[in-house]
Protein backbone atom coordinates (compact mmCIF):
# COMPACT_ATOMS: atom_id res chain seq x y z
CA UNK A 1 78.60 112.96 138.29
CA UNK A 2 77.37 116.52 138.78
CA UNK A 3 79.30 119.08 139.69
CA UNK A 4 78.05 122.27 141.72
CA UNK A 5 80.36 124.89 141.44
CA UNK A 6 79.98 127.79 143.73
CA UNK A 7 80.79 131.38 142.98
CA UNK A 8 81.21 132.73 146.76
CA UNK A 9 81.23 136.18 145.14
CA UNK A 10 78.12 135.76 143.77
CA UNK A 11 76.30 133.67 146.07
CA UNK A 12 77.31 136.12 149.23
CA UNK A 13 76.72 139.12 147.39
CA UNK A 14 72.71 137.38 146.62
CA UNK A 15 72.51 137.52 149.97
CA UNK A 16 72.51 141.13 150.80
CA UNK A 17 70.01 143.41 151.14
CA UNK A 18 69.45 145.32 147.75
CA UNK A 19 71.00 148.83 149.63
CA UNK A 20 74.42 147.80 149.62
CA UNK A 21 74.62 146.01 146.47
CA UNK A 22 76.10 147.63 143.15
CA UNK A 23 73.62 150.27 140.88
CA UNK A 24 76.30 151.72 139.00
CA UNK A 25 79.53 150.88 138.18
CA UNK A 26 81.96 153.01 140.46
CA UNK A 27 80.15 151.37 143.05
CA UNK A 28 80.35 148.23 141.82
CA UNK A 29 84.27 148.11 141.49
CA UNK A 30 83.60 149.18 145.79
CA UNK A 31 81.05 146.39 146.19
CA UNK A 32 83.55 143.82 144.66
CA UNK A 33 86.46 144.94 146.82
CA UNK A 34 84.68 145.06 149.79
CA UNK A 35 83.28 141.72 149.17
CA UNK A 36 86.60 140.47 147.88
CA UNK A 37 87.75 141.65 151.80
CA UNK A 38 85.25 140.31 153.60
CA UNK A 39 85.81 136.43 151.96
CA UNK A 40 89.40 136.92 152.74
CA UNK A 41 89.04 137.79 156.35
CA UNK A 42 86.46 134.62 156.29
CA UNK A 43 89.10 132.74 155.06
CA UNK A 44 91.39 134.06 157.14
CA UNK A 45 89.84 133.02 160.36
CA UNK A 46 88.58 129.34 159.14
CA UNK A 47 89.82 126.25 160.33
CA UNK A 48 93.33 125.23 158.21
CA UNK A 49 92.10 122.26 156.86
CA UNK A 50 88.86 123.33 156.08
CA UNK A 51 89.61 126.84 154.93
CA UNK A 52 92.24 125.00 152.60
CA UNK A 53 89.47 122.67 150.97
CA UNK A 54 87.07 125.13 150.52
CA UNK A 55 89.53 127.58 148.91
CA UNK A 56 90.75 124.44 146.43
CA UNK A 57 87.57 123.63 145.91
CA UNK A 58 84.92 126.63 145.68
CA UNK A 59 87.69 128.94 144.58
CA UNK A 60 89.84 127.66 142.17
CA UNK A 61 87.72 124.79 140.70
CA UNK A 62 89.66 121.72 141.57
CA UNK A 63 87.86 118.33 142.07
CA UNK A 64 87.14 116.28 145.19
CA UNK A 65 90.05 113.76 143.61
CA UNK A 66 92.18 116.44 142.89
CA UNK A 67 92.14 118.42 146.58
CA UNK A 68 92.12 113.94 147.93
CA UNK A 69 96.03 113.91 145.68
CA UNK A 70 97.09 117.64 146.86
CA UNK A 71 96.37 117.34 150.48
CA UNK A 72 97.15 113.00 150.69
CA UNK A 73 93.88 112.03 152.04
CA UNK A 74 90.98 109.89 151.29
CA UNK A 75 88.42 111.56 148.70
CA UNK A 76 85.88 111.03 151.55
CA UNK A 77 87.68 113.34 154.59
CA UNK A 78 87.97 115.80 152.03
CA UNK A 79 83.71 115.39 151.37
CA UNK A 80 83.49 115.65 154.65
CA UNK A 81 85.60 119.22 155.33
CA UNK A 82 84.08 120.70 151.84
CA UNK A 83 80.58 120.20 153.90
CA UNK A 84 81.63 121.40 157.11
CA UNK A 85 84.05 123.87 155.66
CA UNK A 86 81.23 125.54 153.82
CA UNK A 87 79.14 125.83 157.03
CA UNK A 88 81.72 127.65 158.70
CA UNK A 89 82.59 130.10 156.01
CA UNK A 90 78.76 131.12 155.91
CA UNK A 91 78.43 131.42 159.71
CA UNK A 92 82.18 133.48 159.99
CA UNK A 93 81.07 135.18 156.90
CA UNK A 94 77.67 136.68 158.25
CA UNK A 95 79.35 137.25 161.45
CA UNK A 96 81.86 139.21 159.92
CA UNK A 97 78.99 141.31 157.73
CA UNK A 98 76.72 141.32 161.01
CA UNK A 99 74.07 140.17 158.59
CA UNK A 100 71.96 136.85 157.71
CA UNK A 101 70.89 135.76 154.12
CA UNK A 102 67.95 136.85 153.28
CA UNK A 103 65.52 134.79 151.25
């Protein structure tokens, strides 16, 4: 089975318009932080049990089977949270940056 890891670092920071992303590297160590703050806060103000999967999950790797064993539920709630989970960190995310992807 595939597996899609995402870097919510990465994929938030691809996001931004190219004025507040890094150049150099003193600003880059700011970037990160700021970024770093901004998940956190996301997290922060997510839903428990989808906040929880995500962070299992997108953050520290662990498998659908894996987050089903840690939390004791079926392999297919915790499907169902990642997915929904993910939708609410981008919209509490953007919200919190008062910006929208840009593609």
């Amino acid at each position: 089975k595939n597996r899609q890891f995402v870097d919510l670092e990465s994929e938030c920071a691809r996001h931004l318009p190219a004025e507040i992303t890094p150049r150099s590297d003193p600003l880059a160590h700011t970037f990160s932080e700021e970024l770093r703050d901004f998940i956190e806060e996301t997290f922060r103000r997510m839903s428990g049990k989808q906040g929880v999967v995500v962070r299992l999950h997108d953050l520290e790797g662990h498998t659908i089977r894996e987050i089903a064993r840690i939390i004791g539920c079926p392999a297919g709630t915790v499907k169902s949270r990642l997915f929904y989970g993910r939708q609410e960190f981008k919209e509490i995310f953007w919200s919190l940056t008062n910006r929208r992807p840009v593609h």
